[in-house]
Protein backbone atom coordinates (compact mmCIF):
# COMPACT_ATOMS: atom_id res chain seq x y z
CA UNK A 1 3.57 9.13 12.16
CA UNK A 2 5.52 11.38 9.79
CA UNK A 3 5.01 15.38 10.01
CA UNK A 4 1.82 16.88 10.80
CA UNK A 5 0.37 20.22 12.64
CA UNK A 6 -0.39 20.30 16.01
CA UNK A 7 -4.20 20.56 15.53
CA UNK A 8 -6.25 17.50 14.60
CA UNK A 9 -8.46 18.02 11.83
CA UNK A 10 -12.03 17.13 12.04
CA UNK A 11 -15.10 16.74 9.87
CA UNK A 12 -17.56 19.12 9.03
CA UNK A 13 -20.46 17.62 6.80
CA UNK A 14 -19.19 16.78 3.73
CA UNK A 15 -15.75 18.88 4.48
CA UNK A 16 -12.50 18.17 6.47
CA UNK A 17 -11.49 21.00 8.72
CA UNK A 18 -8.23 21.70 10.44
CA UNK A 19 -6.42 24.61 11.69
CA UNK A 20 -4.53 27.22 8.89
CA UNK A 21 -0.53 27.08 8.67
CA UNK A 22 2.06 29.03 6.63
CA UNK A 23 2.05 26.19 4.34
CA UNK A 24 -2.32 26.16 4.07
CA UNK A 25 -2.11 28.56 0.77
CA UNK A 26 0.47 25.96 -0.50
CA UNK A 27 -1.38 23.18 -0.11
CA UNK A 28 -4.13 24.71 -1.75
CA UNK A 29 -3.21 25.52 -4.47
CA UNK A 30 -1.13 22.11 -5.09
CA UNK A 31 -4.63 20.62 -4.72
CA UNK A 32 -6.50 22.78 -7.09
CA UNK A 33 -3.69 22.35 -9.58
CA UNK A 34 -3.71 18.62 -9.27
CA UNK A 35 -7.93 19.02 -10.22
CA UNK A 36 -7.08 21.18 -13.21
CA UNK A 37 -4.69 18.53 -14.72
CA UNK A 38 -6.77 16.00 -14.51
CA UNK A 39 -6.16 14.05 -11.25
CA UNK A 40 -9.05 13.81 -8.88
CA UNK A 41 -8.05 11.50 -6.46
CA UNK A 42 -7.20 14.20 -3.60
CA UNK A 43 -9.34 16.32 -1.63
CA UNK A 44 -10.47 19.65 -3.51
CA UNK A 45 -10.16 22.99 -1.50
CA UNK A 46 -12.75 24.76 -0.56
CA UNK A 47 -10.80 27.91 1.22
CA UNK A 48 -9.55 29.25 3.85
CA UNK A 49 -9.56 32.32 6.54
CA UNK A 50 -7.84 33.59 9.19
CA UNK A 51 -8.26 30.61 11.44
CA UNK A 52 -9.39 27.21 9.45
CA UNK A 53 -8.67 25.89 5.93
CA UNK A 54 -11.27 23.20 4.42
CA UNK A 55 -11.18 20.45 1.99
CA UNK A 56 -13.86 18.49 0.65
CA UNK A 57 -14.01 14.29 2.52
CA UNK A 58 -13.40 11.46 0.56
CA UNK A 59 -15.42 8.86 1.50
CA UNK A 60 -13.86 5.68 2.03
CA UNK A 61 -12.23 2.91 4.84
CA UNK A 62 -8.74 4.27 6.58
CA UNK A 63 -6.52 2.57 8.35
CA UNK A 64 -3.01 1.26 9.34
CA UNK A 65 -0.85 -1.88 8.86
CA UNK A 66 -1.51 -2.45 12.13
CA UNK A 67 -5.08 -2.22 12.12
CA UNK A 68 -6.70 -3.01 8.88
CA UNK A 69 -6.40 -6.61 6.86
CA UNK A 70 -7.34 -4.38 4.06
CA UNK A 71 -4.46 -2.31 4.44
CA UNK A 72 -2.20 -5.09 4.49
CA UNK A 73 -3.42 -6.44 1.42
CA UNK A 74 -1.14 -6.98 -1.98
CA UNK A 75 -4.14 -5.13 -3.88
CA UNK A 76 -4.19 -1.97 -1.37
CA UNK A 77 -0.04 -2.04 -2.03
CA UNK A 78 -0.09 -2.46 -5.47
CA UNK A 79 -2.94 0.03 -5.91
CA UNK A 80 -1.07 2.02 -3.97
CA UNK A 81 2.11 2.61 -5.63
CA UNK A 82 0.35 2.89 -8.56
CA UNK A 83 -1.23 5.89 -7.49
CA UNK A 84 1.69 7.34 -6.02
CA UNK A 85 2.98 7.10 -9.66
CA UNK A 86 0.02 8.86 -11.17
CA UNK A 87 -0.12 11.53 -8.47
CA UNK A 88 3.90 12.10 -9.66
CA UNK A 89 3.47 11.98 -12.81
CA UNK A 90 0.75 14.82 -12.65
CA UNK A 91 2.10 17.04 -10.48
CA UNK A 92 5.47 16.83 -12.39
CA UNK A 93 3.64 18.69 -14.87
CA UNK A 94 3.90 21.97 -12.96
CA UNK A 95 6.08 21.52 -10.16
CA UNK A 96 8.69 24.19 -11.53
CA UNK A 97 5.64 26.09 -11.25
CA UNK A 98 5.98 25.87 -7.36
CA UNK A 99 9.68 26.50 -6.73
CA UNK A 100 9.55 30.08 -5.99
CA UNK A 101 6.49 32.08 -4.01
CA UNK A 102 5.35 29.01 -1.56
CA UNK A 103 5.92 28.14 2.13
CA UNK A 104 6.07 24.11 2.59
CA UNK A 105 6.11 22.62 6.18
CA UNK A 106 9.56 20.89 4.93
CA UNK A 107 11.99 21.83 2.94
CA UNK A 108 12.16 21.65 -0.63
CA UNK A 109 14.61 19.29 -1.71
CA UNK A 110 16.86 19.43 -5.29
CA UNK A 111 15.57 18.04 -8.11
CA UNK A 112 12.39 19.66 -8.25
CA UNK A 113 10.71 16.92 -9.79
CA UNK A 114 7.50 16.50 -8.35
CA UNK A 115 5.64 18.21 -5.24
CA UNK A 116 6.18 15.39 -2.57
CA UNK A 117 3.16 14.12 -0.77
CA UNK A 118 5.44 13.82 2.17
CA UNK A 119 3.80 11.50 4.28
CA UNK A 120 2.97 8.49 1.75
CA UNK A 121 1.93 6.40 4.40
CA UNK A 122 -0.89 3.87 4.94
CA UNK A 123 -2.68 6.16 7.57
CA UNK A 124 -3.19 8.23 4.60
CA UNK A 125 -4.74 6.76 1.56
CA UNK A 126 -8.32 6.19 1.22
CA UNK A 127 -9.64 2.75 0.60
CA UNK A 128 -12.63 0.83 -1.53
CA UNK A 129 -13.24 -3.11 -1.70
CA UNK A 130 -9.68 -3.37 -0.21
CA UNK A 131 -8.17 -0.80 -3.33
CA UNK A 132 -6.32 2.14 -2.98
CA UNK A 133 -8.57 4.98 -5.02
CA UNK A 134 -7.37 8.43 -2.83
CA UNK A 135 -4.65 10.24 -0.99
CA UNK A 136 -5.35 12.79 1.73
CA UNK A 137 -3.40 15.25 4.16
CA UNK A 138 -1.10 16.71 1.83
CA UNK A 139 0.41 18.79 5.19
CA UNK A 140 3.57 17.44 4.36
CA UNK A 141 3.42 18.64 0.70
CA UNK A 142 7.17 19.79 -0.58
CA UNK A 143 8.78 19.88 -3.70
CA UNK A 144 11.59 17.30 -4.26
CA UNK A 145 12.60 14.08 -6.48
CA UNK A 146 10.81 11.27 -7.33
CA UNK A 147 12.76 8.48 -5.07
CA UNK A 148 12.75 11.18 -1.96
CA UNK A 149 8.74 10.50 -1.60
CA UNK A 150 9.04 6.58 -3.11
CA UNK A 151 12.16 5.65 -0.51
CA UNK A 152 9.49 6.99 2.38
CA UNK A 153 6.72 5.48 1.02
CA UNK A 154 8.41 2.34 0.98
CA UNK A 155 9.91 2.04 3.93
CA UNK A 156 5.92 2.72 5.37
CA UNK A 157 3.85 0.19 3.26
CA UNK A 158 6.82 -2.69 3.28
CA UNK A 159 7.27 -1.98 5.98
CA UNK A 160 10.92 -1.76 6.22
CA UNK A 161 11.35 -1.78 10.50
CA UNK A 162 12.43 -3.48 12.93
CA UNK A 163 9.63 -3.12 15.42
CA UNK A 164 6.47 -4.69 13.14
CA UNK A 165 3.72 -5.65 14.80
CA UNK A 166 1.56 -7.61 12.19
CA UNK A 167 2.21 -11.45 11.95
CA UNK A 168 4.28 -11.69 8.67
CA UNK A 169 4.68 -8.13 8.03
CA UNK A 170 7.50 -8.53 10.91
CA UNK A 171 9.77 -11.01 9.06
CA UNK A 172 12.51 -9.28 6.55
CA UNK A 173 12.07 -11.51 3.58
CA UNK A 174 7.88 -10.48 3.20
CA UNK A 175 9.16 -7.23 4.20
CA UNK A 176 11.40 -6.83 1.55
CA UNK A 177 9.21 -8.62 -0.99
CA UNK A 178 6.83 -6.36 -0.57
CA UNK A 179 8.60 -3.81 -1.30
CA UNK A 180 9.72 -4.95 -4.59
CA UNK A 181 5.77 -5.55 -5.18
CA UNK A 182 5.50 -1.41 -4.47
CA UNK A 183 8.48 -0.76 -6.63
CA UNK A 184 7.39 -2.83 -9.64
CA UNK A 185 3.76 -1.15 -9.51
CA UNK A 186 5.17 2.13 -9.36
CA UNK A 187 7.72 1.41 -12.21
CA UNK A 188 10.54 1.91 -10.66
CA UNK A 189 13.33 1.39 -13.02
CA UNK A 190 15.75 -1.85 -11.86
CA UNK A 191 18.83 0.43 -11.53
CA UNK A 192 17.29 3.30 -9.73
CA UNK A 193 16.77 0.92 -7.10
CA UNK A 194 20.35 0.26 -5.69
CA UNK A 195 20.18 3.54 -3.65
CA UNK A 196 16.58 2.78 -2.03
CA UNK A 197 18.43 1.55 1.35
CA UNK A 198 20.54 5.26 1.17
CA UNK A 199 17.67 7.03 0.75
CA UNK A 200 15.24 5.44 3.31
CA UNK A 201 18.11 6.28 5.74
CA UNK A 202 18.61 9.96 4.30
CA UNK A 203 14.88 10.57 4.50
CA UNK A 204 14.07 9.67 8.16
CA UNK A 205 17.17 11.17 9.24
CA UNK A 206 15.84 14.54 7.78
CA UNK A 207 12.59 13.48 9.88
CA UNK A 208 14.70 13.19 13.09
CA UNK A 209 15.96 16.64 12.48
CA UNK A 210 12.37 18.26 11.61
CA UNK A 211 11.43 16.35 14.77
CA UNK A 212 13.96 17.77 17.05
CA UNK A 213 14.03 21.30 15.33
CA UNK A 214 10.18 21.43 15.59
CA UNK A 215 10.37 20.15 19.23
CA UNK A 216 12.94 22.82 20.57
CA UNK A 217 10.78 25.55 18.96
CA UNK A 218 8.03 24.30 21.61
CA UNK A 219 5.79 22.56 19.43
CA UNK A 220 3.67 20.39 21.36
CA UNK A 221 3.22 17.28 19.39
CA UNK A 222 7.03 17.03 18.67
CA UNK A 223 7.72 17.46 21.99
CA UNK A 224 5.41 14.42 22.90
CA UNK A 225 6.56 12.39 19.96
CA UNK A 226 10.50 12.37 21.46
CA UNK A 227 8.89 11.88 25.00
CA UNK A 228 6.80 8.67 23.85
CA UNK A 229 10.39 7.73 22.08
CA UNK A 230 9.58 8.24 17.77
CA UNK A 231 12.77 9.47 17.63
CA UNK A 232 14.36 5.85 18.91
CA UNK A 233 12.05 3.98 16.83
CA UNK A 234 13.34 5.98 13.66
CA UNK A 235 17.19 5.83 14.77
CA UNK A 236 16.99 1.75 15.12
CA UNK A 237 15.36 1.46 11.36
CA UNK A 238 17.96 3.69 10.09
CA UNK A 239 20.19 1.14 11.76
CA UNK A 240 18.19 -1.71 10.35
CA UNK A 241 17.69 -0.63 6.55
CA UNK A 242 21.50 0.59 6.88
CA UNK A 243 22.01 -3.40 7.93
CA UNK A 244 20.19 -5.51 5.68
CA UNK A 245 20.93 -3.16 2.67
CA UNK A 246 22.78 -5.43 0.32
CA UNK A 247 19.86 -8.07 1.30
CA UNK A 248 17.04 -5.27 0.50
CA UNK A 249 18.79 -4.28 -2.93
CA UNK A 250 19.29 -7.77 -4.24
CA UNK A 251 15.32 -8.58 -3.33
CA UNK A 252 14.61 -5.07 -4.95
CA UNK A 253 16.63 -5.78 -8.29
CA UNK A 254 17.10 -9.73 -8.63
């Protein structure tokens, strides 16, 4: 799992609830900016107080590689990137708008060409007739570049790792495959791609750290995550992407 608070949020009706953070007013108002140009595929806030923030739910199957056939499917990872293109796209509109005057649960990261999601990850996109039609927990929200979100959302939905459980999903060539598939249905252009590998590598490095930092602070759920070993899982699929790099770039641009 990539960042997240240590609350879980829960539902409430027809709103998601969790726990406010420094980042909550953030969040917000990335959302209701996101609304106000147009895109409508995220949760829309509904406040917060002292205590809890809420967000409208949006209905719809959720899952994980490991769990859902759905999720798994070409159409959920073309569908997908696609809407990770749409959702950059919009909020490039006004993410200069957000460099100054916001707290973000990670730090912003130069260019400032988009507000990250963060946390592009199977576990949270929102799912009809096997189709990708909504992102949720923006937690992870930050603004950075374009590839600095893509690389991670990659390296989640190929999945680029050594330690795959899904039969087929755990052999390198579908892996890498299917990551061209997300690339071309984003639009990645062919030579932004060389630097993918570097970038998968940079990003959950900077996740180690978070972790770490987060977990020396006391922070319960970081804490757990190096206990139940994330940290080691991360470290071998820097090793692994570092590996088979040439072998990812020429399947990424051949």
């Amino acid at each position: 799992m990539g960042p997240s608070t240590g609350d879980e949020p829960f539902r409430q009706g027809s709103l998601i609830v969790r726990a406010v953070q420094p980042w909550t007013a953030g969040v917000h108002a990335l959302l209701t900016a996101l609304h106000r140009h147009g895109f409508d595929a995220v949760p829309l806030p509904y406040g917060f107080d002292e205590v809890w923030e809420r967000v409208t739910y949006l209905p719809g199957e959720t899952g994980d590689l490991d769990d859902s056939a759905e999720m798994r499917g070409e159409r959920a990872l073309r569908s997908a990137a696609s809407l990770l293109r749409r959702y950059h796209d919009c909020s490039a509109l006004f993410a200069k708008d957000f460099e100054d005057g916001h707290t973000w649960q990670l730090p912003a990261r130069q260019p400032h060409e988009v507000i990250c999601h963060g946390d592009f990850a199977p576990y949270n996109v929102v799912l009809n007739d096997g189709e990708v039609i909504g992102i949720i927990d923006f937690e992870a929200a930050h603004p950075g570049s374009r590839l600095w979100d893509l690389a991670y959302a990659i390296y989640r939905w190929a999945p680029l790792s050594s330690g795959v459980v899904p039969e087929g999903l755990d052999r390198r060539i579908e892996q890498i495959r299917r990551a061209r598939l997300f690339a071309d249905a984003y639009g990645l252009p062919v030579a932004e791609r060389a630097s993918l590998p570097d970038v998968i590598a940079e990003r959950l490095e900077a996740l180690l750290s978070f972790m770490e930092r987060e977990a020396a602070r006391g922070i319960e759920r970081y804490r757990r995550n190096l206990q139940d070993g994330h940290d080691r899982i991360y470290r071998q699929d820097i090793a692994y992407v570092t590996e088979w790099s040439a072998e990812i770039v020429a399947g990424l641009t051949g």
